[in-house]
PDB file of N, CA and C in Angstrom:
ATOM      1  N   UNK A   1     -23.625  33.896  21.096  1.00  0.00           N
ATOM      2  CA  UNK A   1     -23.051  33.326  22.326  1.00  0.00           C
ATOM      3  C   UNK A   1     -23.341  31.828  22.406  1.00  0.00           C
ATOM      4  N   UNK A   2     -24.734  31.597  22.093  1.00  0.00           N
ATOM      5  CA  UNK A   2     -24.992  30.200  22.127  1.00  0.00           C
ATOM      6  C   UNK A   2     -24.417  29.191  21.220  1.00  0.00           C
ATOM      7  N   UNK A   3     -23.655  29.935  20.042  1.00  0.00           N
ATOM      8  CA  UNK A   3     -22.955  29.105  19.035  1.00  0.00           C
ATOM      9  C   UNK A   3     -21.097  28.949  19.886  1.00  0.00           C
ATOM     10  N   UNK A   4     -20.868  29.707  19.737  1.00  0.00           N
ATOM     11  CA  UNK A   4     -19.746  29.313  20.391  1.00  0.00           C
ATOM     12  C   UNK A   4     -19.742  28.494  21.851  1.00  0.00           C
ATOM     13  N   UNK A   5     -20.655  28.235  22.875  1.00  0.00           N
ATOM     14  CA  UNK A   5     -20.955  26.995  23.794  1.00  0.00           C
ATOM     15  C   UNK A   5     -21.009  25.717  23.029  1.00  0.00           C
ATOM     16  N   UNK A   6     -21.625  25.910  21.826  1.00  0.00           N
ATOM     17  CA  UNK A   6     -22.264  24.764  21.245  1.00  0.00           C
ATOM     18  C   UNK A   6     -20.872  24.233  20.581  1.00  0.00           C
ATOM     19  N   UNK A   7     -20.276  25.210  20.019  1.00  0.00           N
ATOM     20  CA  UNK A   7     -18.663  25.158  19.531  1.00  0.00           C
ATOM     21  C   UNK A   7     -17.783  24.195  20.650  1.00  0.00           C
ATOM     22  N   UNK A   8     -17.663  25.018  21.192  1.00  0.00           N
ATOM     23  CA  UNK A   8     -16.883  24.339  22.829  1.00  0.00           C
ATOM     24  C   UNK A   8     -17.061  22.946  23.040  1.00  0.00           C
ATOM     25  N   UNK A   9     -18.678  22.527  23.051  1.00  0.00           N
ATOM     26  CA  UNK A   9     -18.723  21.520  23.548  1.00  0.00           C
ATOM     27  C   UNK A   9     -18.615  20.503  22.653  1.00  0.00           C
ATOM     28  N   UNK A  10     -18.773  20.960  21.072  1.00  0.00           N
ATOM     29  CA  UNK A  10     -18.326  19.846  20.701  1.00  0.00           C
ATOM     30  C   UNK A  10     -16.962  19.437  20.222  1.00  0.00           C
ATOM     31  N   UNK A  11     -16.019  20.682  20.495  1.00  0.00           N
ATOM     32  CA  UNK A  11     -14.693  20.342  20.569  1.00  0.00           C
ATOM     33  C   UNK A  11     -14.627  19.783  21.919  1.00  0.00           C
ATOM     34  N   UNK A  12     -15.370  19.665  23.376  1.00  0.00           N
ATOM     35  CA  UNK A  12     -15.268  18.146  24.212  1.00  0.00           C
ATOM     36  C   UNK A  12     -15.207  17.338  23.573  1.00  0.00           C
ATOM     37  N   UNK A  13     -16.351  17.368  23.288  1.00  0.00           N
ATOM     38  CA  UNK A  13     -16.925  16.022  22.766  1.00  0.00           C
ATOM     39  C   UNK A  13     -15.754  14.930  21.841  1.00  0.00           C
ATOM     40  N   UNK A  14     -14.891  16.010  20.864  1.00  0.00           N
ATOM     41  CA  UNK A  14     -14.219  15.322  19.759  1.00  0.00           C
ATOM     42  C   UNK A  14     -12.730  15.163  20.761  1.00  0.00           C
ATOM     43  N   UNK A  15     -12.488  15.803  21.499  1.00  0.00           N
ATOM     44  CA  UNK A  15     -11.485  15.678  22.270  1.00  0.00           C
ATOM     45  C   UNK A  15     -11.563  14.096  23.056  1.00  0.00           C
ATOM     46  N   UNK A  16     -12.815  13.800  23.604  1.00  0.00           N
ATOM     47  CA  UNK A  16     -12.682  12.691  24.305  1.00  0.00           C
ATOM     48  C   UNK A  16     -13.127  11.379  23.375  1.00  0.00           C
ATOM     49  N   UNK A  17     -13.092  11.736  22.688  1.00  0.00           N
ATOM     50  CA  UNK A  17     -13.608  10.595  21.536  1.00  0.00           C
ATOM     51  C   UNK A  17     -12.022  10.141  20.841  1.00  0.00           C
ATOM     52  N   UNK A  18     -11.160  11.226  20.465  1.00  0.00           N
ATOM     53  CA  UNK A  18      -9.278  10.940  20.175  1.00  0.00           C
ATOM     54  C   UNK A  18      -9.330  10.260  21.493  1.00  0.00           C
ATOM     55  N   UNK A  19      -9.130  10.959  22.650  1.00  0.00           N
ATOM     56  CA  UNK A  19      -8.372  10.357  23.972  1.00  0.00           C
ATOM     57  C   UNK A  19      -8.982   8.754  23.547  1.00  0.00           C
ATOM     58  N   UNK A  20     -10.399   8.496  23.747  1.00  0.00           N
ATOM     59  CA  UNK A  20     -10.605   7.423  23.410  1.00  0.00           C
ATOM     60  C   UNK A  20     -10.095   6.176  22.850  1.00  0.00           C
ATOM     61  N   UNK A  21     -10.026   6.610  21.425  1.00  0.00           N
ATOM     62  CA  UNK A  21      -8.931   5.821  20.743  1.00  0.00           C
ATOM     63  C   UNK A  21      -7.923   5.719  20.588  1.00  0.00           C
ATOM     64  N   UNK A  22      -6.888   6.947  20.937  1.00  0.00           N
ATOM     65  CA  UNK A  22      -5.877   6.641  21.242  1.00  0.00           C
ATOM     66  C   UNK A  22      -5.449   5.889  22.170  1.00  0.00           C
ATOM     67  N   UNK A  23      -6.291   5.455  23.130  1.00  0.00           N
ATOM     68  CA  UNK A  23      -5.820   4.580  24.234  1.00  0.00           C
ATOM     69  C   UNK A  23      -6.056   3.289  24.238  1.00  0.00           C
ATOM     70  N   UNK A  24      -7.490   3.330  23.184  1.00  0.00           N
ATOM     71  CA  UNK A  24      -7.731   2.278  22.448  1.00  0.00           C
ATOM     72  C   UNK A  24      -6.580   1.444  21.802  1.00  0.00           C
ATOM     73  N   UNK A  25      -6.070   2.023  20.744  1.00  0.00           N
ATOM     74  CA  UNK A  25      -5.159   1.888  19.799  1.00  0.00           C
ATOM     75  C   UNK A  25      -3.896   1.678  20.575  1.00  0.00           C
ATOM     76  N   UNK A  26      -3.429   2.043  21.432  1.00  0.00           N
ATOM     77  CA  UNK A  26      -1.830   1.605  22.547  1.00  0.00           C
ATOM     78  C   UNK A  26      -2.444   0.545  23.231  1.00  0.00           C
ATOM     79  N   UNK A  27      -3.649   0.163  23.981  1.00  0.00           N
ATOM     80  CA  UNK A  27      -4.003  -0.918  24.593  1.00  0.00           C
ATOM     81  C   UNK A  27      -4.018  -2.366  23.505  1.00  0.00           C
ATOM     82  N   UNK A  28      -4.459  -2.059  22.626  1.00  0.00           N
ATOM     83  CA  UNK A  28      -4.507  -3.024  21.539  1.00  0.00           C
ATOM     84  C   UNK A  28      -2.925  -3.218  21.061  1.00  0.00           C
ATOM     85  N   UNK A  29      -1.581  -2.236  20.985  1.00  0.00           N
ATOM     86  CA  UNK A  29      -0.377  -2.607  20.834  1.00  0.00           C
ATOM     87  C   UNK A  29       0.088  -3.718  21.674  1.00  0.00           C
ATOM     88  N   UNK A  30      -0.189  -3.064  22.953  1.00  0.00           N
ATOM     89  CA  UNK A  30       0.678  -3.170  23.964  1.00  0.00           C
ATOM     90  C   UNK A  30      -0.217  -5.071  24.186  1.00  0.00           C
ATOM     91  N   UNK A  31      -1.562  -5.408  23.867  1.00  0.00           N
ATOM     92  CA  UNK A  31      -2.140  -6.562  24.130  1.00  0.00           C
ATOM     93  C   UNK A  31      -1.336  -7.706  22.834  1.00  0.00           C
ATOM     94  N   UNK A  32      -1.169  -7.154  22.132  1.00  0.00           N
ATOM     95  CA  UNK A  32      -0.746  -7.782  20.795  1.00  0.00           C
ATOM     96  C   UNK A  32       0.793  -8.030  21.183  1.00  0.00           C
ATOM     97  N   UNK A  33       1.389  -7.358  21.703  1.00  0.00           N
ATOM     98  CA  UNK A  33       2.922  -7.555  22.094  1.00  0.00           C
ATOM     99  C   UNK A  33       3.003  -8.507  23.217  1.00  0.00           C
ATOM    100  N   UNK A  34       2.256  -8.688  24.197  1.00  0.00           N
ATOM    101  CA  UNK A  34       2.215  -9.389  25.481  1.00  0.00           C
ATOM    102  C   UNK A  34       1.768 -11.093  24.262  1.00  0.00           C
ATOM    103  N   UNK A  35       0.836 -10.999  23.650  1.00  0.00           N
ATOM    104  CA  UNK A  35       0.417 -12.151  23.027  1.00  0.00           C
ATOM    105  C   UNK A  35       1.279 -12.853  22.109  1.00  0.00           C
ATOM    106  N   UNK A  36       2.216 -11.789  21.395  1.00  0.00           N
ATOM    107  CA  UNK A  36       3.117 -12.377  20.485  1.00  0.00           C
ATOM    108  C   UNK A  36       4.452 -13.071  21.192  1.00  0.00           C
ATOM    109  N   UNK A  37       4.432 -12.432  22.564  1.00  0.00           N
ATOM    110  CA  UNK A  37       5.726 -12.672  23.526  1.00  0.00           C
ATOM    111  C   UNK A  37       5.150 -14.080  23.905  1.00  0.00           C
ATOM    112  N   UNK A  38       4.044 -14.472  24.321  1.00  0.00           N
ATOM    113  CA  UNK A  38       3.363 -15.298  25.093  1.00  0.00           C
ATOM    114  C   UNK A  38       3.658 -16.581  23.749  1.00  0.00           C
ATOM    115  N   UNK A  39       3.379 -16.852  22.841  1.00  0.00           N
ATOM    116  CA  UNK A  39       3.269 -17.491  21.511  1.00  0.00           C
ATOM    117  C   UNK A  39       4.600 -18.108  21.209  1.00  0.00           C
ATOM    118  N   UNK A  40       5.417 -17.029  21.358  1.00  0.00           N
ATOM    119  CA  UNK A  40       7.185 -17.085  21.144  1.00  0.00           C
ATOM    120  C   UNK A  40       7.607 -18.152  21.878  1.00  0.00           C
ATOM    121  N   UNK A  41       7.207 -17.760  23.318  1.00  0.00           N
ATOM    122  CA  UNK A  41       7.434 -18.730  24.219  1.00  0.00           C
ATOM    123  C   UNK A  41       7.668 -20.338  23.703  1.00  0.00           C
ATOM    124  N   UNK A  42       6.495 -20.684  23.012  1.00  0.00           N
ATOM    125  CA  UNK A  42       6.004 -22.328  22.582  1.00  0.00           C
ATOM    126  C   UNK A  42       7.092 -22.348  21.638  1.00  0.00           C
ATOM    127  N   UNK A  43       7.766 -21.737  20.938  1.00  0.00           N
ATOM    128  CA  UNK A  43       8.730 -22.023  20.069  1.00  0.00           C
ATOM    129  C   UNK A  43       9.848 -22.609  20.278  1.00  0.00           C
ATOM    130  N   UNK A  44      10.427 -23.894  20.025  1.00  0.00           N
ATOM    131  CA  UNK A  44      11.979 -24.403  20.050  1.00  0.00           C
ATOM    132  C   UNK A  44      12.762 -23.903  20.066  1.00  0.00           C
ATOM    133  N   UNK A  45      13.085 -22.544  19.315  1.00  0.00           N
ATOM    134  CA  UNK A  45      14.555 -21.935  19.198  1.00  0.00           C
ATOM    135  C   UNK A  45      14.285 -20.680  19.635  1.00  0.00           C
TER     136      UNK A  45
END
């Protein structure tokens, strides 16, 4: 019984560690797109 809790929790554990980076990883898109838009701007044409 105590293995499968221990199971459980560390499928939490790995669950919030993806959520993590995945939000990581779209925040870092989405910062990189605002910056490249921002950059564009200074350009002549």
């Amino acid at each position: 019984m105590g293995v499968i809790i221990e199971f459980v929790m560390f499928l939490g554990v790995v669950q919030v560690v993806y959520d993590s980076a995945i939000a990581w990883y779209r925040d870092m898109i989405v910062w990189l797109d605002d910056t490249a838009t921002y950059l564009a701007g200074f350009w002549p044409f």
